[in-house]
C-alpha atoms as a PDB file:
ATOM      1  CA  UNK A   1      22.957  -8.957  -7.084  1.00  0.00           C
ATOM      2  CA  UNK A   2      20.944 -11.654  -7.646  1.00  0.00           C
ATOM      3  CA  UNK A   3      18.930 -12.908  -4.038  1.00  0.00           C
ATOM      4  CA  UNK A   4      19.145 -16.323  -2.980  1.00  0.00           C
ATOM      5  CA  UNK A   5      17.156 -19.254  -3.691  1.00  0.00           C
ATOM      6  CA  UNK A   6      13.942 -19.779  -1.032  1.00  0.00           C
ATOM      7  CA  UNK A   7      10.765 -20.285  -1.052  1.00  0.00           C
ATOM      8  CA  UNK A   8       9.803 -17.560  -2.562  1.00  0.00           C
ATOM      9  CA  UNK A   9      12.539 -16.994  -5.198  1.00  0.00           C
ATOM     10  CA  UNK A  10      13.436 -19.673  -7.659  1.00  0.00           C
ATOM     11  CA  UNK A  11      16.802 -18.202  -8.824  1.00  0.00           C
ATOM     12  CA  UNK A  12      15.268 -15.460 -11.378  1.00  0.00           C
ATOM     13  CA  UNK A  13      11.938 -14.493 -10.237  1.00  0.00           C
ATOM     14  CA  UNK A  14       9.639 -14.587  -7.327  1.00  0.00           C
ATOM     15  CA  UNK A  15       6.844 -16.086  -6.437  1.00  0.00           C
ATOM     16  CA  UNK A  16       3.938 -16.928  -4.436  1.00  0.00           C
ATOM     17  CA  UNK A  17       4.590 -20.120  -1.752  1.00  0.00           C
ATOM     18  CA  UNK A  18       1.646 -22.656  -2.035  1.00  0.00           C
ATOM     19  CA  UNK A  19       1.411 -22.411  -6.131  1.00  0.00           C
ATOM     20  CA  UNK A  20      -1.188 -20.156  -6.304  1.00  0.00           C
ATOM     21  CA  UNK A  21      -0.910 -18.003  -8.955  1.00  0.00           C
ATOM     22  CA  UNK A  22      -2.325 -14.841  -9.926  1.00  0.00           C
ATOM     23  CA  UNK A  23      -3.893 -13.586 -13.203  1.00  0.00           C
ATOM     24  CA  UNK A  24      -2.142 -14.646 -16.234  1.00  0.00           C
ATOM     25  CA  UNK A  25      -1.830 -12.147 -19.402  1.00  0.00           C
ATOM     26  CA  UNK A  26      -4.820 -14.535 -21.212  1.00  0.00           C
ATOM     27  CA  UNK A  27      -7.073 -13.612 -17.970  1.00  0.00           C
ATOM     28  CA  UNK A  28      -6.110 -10.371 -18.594  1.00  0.00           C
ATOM     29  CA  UNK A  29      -6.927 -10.035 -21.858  1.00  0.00           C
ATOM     30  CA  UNK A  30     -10.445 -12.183 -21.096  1.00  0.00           C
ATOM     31  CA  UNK A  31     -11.117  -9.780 -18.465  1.00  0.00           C
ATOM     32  CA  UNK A  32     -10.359  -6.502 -20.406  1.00  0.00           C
ATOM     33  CA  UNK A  33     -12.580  -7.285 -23.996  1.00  0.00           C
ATOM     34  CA  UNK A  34     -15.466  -8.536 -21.622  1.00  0.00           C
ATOM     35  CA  UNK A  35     -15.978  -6.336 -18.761  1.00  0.00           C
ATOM     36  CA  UNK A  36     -18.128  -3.544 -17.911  1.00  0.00           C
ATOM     37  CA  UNK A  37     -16.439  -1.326 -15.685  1.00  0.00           C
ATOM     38  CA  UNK A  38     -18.806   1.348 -13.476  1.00  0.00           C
ATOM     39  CA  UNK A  39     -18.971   4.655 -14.548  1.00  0.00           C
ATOM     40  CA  UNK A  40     -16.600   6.995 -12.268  1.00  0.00           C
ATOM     41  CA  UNK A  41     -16.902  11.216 -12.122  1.00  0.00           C
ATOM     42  CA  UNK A  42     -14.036  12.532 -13.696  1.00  0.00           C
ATOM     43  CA  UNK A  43     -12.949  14.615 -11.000  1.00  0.00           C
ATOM     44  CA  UNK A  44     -13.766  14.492  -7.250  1.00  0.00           C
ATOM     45  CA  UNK A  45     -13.779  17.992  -4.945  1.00  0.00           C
ATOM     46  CA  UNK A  46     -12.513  17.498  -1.653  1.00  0.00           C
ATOM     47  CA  UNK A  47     -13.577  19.363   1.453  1.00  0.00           C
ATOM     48  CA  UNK A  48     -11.022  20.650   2.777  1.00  0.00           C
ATOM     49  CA  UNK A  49      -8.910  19.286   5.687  1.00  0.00           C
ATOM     50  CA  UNK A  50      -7.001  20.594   8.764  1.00  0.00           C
ATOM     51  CA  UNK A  51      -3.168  20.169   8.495  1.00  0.00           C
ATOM     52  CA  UNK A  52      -1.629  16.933   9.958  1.00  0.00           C
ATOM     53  CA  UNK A  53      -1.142  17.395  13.949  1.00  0.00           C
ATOM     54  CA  UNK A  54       2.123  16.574  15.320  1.00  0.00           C
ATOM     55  CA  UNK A  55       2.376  13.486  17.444  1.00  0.00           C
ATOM     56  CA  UNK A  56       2.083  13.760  21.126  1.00  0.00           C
ATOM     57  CA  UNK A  57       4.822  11.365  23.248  1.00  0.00           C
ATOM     58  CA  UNK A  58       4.330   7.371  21.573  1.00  0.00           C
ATOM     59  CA  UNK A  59       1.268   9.005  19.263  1.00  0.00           C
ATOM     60  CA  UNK A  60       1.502   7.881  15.787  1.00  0.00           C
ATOM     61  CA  UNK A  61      -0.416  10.031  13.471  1.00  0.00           C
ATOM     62  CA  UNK A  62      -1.813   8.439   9.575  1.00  0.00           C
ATOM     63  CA  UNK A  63      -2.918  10.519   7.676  1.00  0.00           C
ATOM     64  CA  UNK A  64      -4.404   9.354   4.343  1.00  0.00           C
ATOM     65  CA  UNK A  65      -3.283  11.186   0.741  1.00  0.00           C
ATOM     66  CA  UNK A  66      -4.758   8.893  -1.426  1.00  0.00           C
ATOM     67  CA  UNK A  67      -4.715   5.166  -3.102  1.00  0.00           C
ATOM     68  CA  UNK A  68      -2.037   3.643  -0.666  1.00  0.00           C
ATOM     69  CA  UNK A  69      -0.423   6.701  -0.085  1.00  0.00           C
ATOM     70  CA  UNK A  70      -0.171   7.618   3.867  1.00  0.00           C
ATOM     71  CA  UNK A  71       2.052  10.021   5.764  1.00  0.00           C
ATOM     72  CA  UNK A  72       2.889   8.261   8.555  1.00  0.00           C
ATOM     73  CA  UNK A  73       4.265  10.331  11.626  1.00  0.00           C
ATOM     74  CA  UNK A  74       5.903   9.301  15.054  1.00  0.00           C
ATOM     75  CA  UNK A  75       8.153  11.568  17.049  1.00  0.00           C
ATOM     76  CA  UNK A  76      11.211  10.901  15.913  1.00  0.00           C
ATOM     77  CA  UNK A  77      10.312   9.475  12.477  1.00  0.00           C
ATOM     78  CA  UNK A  78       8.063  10.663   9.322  1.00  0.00           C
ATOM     79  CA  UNK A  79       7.284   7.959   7.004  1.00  0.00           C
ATOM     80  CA  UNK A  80       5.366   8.193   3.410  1.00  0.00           C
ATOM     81  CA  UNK A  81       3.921   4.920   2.215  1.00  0.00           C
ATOM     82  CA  UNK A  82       3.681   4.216  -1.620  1.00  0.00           C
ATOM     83  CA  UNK A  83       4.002   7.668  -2.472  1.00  0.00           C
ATOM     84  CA  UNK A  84       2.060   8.547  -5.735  1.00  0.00           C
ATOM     85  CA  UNK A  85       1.210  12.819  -6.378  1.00  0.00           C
ATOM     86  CA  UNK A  86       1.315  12.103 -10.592  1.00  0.00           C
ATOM     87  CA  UNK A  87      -1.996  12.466 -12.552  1.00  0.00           C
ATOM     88  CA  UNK A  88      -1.600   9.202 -13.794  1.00  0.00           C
ATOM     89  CA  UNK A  89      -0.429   5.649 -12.505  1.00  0.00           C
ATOM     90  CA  UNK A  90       1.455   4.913 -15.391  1.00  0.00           C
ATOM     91  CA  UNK A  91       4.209   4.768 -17.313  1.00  0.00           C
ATOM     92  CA  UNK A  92       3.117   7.928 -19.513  1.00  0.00           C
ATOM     93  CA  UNK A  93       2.099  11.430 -18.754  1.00  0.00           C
ATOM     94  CA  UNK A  94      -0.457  11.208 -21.629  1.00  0.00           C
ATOM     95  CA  UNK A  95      -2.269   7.983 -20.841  1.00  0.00           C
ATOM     96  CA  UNK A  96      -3.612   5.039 -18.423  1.00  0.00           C
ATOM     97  CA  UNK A  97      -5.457   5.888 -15.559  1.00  0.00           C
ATOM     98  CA  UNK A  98      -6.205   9.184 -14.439  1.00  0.00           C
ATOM     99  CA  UNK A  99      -6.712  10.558 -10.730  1.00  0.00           C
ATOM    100  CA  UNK A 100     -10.048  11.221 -10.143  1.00  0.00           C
ATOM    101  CA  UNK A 101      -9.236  12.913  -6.888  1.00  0.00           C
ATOM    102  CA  UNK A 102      -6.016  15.229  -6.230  1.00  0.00           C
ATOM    103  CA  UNK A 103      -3.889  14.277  -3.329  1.00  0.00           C
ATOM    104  CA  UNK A 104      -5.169  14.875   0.088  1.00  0.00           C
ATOM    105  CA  UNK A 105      -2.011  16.547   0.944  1.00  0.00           C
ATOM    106  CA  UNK A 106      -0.107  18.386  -1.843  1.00  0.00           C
ATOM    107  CA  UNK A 107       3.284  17.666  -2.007  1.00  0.00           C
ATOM    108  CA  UNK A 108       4.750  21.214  -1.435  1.00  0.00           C
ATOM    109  CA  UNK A 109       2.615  20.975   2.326  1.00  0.00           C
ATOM    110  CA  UNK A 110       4.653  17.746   3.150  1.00  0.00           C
ATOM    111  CA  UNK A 111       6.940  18.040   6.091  1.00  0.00           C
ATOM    112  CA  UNK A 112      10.632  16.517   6.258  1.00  0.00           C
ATOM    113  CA  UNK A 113      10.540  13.382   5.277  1.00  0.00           C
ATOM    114  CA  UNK A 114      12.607  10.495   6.767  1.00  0.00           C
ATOM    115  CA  UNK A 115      11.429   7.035   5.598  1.00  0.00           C
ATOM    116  CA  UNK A 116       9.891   6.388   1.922  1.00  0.00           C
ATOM    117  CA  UNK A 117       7.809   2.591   1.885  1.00  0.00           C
ATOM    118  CA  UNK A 118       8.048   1.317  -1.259  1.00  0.00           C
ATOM    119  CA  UNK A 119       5.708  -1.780  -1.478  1.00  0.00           C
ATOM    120  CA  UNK A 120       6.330  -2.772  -5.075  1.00  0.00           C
ATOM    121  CA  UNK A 121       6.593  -1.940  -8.319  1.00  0.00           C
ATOM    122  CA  UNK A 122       3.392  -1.628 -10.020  1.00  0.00           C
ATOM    123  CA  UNK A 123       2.753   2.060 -11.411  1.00  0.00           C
ATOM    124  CA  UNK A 124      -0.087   2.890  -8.958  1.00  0.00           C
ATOM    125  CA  UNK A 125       2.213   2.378  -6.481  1.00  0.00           C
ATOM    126  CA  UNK A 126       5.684   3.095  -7.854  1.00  0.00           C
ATOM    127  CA  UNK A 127       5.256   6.343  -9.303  1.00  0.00           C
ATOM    128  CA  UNK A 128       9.549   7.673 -10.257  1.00  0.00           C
ATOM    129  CA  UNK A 129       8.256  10.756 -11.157  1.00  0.00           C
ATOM    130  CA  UNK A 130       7.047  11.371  -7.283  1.00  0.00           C
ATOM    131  CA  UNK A 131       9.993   9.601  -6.136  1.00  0.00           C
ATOM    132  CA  UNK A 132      12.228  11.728  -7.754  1.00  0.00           C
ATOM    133  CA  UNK A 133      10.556  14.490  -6.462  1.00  0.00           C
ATOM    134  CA  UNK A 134      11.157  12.857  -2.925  1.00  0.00           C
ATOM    135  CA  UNK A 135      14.978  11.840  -3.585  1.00  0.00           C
ATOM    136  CA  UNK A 136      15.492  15.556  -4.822  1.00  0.00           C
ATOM    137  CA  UNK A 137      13.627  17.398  -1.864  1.00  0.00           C
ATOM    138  CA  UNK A 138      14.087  15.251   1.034  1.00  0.00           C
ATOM    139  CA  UNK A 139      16.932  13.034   0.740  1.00  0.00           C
ATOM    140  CA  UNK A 140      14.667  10.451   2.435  1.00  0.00           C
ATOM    141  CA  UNK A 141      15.935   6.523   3.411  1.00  0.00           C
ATOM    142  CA  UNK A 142      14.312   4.403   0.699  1.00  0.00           C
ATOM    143  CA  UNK A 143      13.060   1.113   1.876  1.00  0.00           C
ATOM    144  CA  UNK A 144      11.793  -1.487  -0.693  1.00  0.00           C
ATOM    145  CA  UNK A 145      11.317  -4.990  -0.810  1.00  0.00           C
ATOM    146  CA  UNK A 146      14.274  -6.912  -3.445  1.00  0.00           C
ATOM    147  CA  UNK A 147      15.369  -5.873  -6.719  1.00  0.00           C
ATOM    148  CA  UNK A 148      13.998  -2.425  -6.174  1.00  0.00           C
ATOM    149  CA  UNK A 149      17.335  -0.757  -6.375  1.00  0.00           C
ATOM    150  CA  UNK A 150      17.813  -0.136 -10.327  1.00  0.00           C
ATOM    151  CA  UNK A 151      14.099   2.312  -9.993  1.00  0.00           C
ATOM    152  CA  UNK A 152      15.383   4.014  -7.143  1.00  0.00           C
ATOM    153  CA  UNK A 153      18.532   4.931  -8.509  1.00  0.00           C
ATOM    154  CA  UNK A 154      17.072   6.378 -11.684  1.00  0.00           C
ATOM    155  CA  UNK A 155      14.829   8.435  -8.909  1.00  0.00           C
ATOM    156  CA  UNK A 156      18.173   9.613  -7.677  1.00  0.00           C
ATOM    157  CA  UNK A 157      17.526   8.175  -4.246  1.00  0.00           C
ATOM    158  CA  UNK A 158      20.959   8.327  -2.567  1.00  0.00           C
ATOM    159  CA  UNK A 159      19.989   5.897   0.321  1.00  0.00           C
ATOM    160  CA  UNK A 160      18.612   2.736  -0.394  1.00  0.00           C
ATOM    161  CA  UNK A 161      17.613  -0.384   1.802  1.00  0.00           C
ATOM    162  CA  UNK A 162      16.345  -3.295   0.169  1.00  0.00           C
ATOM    163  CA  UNK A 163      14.890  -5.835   2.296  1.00  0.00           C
ATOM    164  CA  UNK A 164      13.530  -9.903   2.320  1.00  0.00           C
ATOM    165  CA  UNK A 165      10.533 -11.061   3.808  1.00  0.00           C
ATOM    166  CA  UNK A 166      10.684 -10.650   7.502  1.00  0.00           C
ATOM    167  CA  UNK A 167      14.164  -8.485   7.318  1.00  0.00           C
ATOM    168  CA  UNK A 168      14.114  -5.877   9.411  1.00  0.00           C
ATOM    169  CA  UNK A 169      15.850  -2.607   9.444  1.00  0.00           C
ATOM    170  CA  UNK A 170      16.303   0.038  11.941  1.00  0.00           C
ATOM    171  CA  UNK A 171      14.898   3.565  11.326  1.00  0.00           C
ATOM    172  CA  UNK A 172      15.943   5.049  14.531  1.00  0.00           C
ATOM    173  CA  UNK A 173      16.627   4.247  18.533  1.00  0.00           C
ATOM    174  CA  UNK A 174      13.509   3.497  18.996  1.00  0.00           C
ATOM    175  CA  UNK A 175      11.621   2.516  15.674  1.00  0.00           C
ATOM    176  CA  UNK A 176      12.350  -0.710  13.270  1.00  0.00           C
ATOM    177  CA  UNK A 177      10.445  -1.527   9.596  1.00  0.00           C
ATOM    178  CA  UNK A 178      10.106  -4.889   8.665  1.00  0.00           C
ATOM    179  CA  UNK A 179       8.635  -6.282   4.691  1.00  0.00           C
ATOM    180  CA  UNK A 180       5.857  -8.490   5.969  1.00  0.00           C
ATOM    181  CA  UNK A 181       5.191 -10.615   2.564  1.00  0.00           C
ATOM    182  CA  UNK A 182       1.853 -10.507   0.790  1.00  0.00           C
ATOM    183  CA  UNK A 183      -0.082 -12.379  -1.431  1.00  0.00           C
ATOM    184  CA  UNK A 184       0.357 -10.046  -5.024  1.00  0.00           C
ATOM    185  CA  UNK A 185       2.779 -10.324  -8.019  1.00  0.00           C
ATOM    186  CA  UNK A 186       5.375  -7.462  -9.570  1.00  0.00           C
ATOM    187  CA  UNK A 187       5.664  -6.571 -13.080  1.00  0.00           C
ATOM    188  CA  UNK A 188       6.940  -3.211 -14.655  1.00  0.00           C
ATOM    189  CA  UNK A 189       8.085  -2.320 -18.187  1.00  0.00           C
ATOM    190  CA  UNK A 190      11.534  -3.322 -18.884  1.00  0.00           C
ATOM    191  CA  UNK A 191      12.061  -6.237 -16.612  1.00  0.00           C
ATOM    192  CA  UNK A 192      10.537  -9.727 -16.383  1.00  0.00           C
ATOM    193  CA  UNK A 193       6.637 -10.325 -14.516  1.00  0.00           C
ATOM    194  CA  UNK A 194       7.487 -10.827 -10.822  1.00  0.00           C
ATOM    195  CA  UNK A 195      11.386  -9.916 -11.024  1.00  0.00           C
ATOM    196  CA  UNK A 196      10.974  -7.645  -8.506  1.00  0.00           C
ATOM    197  CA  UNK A 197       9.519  -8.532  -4.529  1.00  0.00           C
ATOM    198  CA  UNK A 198       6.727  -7.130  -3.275  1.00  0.00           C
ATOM    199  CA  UNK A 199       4.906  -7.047   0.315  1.00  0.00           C
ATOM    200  CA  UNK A 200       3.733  -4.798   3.089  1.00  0.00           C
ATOM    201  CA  UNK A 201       5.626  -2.582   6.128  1.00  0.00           C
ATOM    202  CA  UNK A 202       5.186  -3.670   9.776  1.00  0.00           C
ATOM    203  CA  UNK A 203       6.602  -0.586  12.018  1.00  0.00           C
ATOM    204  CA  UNK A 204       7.571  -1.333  15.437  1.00  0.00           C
ATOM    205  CA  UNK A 205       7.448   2.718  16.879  1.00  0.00           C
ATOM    206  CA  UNK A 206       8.360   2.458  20.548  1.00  0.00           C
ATOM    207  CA  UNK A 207       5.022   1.348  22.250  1.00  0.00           C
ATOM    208  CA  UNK A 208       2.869   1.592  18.764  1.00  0.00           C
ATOM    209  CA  UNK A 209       2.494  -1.024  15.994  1.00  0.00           C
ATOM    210  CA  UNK A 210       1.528   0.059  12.798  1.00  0.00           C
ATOM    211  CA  UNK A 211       1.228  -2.442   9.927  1.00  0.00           C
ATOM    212  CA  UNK A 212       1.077  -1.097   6.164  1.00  0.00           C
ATOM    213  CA  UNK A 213      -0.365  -4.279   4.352  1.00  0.00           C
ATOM    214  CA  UNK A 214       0.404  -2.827   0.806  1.00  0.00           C
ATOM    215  CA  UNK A 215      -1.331  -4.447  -2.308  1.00  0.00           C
ATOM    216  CA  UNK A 216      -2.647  -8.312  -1.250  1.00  0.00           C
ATOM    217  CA  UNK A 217      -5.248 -10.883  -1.738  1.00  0.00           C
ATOM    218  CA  UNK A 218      -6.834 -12.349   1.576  1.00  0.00           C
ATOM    219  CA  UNK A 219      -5.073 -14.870   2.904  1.00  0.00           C
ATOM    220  CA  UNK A 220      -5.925 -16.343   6.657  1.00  0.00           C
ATOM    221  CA  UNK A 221      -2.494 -17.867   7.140  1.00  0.00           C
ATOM    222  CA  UNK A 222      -0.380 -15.091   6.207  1.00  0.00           C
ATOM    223  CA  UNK A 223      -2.405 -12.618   8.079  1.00  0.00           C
ATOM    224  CA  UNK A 224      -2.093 -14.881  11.497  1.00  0.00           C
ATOM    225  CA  UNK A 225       1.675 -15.749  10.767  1.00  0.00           C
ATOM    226  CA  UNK A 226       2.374 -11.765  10.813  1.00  0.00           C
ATOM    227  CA  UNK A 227       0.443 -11.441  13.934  1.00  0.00           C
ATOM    228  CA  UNK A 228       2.367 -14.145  15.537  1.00  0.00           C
ATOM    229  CA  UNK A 229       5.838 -13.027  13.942  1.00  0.00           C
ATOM    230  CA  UNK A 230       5.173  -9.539  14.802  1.00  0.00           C
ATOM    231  CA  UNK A 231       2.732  -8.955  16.972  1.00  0.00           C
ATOM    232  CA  UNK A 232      -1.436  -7.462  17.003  1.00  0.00           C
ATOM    233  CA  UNK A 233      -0.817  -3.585  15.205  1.00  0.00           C
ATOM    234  CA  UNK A 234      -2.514  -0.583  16.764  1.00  0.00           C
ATOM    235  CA  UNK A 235      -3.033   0.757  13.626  1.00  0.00           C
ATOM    236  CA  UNK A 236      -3.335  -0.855  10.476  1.00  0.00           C
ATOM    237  CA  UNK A 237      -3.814   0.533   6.818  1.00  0.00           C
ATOM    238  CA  UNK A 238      -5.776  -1.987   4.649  1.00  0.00           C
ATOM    239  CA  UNK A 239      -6.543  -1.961   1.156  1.00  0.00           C
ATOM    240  CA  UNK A 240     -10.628  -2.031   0.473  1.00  0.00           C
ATOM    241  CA  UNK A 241     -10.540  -1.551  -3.550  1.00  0.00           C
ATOM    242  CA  UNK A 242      -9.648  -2.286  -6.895  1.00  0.00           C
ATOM    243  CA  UNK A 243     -11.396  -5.914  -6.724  1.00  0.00           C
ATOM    244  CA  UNK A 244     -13.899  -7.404  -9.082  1.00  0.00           C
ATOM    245  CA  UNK A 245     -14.368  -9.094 -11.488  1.00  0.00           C
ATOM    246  CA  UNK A 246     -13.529 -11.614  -8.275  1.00  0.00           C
ATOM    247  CA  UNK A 247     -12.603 -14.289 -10.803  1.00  0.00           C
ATOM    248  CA  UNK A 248      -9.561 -12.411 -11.861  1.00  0.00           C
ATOM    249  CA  UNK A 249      -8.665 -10.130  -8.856  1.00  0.00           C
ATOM    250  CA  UNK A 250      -9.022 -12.213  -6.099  1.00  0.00           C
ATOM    251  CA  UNK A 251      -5.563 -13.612  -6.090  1.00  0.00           C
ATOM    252  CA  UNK A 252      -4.529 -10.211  -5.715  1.00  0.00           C
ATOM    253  CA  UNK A 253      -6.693  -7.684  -4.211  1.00  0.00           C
ATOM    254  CA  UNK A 254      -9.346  -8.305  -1.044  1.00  0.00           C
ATOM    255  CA  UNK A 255     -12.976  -7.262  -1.396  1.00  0.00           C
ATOM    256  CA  UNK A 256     -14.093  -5.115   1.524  1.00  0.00           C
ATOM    257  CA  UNK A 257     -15.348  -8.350   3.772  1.00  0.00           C
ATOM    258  CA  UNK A 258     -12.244  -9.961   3.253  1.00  0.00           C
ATOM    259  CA  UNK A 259     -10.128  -6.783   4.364  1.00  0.00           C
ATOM    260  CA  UNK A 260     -12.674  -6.750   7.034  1.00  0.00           C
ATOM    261  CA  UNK A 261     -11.261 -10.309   7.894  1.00  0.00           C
ATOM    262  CA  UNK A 262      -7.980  -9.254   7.148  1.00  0.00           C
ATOM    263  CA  UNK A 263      -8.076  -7.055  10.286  1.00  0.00           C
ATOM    264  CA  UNK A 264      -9.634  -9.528  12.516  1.00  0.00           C
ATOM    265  CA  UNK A 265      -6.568 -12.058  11.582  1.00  0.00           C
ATOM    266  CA  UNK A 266      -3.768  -9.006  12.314  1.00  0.00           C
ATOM    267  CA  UNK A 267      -5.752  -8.575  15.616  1.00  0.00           C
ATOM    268  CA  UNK A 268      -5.182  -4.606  14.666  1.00  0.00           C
ATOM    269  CA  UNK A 269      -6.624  -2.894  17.743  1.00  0.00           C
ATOM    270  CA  UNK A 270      -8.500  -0.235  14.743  1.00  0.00           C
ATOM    271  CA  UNK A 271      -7.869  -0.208  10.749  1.00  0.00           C
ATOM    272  CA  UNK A 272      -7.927   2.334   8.060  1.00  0.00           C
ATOM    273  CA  UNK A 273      -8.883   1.574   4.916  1.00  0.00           C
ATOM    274  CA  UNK A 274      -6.648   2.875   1.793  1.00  0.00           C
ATOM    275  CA  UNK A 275      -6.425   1.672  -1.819  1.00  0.00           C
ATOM    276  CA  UNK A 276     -10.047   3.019  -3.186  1.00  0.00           C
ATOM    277  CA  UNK A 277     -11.757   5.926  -4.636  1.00  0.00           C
ATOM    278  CA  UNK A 278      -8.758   7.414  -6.111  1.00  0.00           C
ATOM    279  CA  UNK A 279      -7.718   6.037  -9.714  1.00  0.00           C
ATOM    280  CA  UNK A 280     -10.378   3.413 -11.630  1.00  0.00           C
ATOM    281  CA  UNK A 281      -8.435   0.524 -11.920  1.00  0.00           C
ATOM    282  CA  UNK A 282     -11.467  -2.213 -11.925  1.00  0.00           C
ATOM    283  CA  UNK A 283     -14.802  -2.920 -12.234  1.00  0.00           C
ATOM    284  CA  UNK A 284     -16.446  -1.603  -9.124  1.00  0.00           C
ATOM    285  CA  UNK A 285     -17.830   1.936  -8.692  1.00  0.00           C
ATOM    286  CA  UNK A 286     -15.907   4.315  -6.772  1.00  0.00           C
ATOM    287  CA  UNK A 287     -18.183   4.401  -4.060  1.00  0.00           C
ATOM    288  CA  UNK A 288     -18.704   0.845  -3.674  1.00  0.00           C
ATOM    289  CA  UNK A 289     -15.860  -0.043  -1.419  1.00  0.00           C
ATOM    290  CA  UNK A 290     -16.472   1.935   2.022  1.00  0.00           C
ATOM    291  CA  UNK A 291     -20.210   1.224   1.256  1.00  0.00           C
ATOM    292  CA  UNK A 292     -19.618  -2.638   1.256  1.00  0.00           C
ATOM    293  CA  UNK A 293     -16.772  -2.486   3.984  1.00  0.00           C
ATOM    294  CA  UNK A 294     -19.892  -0.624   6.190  1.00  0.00           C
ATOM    295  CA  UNK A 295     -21.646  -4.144   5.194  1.00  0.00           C
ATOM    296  CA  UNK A 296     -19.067  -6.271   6.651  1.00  0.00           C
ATOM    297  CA  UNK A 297     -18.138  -4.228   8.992  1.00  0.00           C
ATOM    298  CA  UNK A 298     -21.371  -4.399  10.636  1.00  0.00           C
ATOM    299  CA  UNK A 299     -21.589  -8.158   9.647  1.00  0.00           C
ATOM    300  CA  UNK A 300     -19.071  -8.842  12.025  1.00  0.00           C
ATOM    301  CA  UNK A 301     -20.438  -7.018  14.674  1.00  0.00           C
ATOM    302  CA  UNK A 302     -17.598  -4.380  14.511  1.00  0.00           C
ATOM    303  CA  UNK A 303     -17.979  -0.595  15.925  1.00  0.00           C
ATOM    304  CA  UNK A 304     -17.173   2.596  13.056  1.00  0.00           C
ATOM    305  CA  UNK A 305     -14.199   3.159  14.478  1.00  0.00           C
ATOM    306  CA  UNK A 306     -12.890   0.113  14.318  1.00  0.00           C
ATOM    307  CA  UNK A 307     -12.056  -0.281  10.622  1.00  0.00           C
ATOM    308  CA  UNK A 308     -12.625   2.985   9.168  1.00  0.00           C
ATOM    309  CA  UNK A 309     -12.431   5.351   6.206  1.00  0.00           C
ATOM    310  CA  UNK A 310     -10.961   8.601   6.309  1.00  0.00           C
ATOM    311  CA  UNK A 311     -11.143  11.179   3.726  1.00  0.00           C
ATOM    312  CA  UNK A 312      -8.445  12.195   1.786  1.00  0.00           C
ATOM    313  CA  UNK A 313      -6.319  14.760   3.857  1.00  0.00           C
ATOM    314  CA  UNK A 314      -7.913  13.442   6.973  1.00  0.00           C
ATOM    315  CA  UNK A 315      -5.420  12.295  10.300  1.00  0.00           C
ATOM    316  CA  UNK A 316      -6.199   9.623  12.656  1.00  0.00           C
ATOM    317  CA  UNK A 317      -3.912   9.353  16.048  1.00  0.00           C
ATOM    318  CA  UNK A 318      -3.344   5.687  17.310  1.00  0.00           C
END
């Protein structure tokens, strides 16, 4: 079914409002036979982590798996967010880029699993073979932004919600998701660059708030227009990672300050940061990003525990 035409989707692909555009292929190609990438360790231990508590009355409980992967859990609802447990974020088992550090919760510890956020469809965030995985052991909803449907029927998903910017669909009595839009760009083997939607997940949980801000560039307007649409999050998960050379990816991915921004324009009452550390996708070292967000963070006069980084495994209740 092909969506209709707005301002966002000129009748066969989608695209960013205000003409900016991100990287084009010759960028890429600029960007990949000049750059000098930081080394990364091949594999990271992690120390090990208690499981995820259960949420106490309107608690919602985040805890962090890796890259933008979060199990999200209310009372009455368990969410996963971008869910990627594959060695590699890729289209092929035997190449592209390799996890440096294993998931912070395996799959087999995952509990039930109700709601699967699917932001968009690049491979560090689409991953079919952990979707099928999902589809095959916990029958989850499926909710994804437009023209997700033909991937999540070759997971074997059996329930599938596709939403538009700022549609909303109901998860429960009590509990709504609705795609936020964000400033990024789709493209996956097979089907035209930008065919697909992409955004972020804000969660209206009874009394909680928890906005998922998926893969974006900064952008002040955007960031205000969701707090005014739907309200200042308790909690929200913010990428930090996967952005220089700045020339290229700032169309698409925030630096640490900006994401630091990013959570002053949400008015999130405290932030987690996600989207780092766990697969080299650009130039920065691995440890740059919570190192520079401690920068900004400070910079703008903002306590720890305001915009923090949790290690993988770790739970934070809002």
């Amino acid at each position: 079914m092909t969506p209709p035409l707005s301002d966002h989707f000129n009748g066969k692909t989608f695209f960013q409002p205000g003409g900016e555009r991100e990287g084009r292929f010759r960028d890429f190609l600029r960007w990949r036979f000049s750059h000098h990438p930081a080394p990364w360790p091949r594999k990271v231990t992690l120390a090990p982590q208690p499981p995820p508590p259960l949420p106490r009355g309107d608690e919602v409980v985040a805890t962090w798996i890796g890259h933008a992967t979060f199990l999200v859990r209310t009372a009455g609802t368990t969410f996963l967010t971008d869910p990627v447990f594959s060695e590699r974020a890729s289209p092929f088992a035997w190449a592209g880029p390799r996890r440096v550090q294993p998931p912070g919760l395996a799959f087999e510890a995952l509990p039930p699993i109700d709601v699967v956020l699917l932001s968009h469809d690049h491979y560090d965030h689409c991953d079919l073979r952990s979707l099928r995985r999902l589809a095959a052991a916990h029958d989850p909803v499926f909710i994804a932004p437009l023209r997700h449907r033909d991937l999540l029927d070759a997971a074997g998903a059996r329930q599938i919600v596709e939403l538009d910017w700022w549609q909303s669909h109901a998860t429960g009595a009590a509990t709504t998701v609705t795609l936020t839009p964000s400033k990024h760009w789709s493209n996956r083997f097979g089907t035209p660059r930008n065919h697909r939607l992409w955004g972020g997940f804000f969660l209206n949980c009874g009394s909680r708030r928890v906005w998922f801000a998926g893969d974006s560039g900064y952008d002040r307007a955007l960031f205000r227009t969701i707090r005014q649409r739907c309200g200042a999050p308790d909690l929200a998960l913010i990428p930090i990672g996967a952005y220089e050379p700045r020339w290229f990816m700032a169309p698409m991915h925030m630096n640490p300050a900006e994401a630091v921004q990013a959570h002053l324009d949400s008015g999130a009452a405290r932030s987690l940061a996600m989207h780092w550390g766990t697969f080299q996708l650009t130039d920065e070292a691995r440890d740059e990003p919570p190192r520079a967000l401690a920068a900004a963070r400070d910079a703008a006069g903002l306590a720890p525990e305001a915009f923090s980084v949790p290690a993988p495994g770790e739970s934070r209740i809002a």
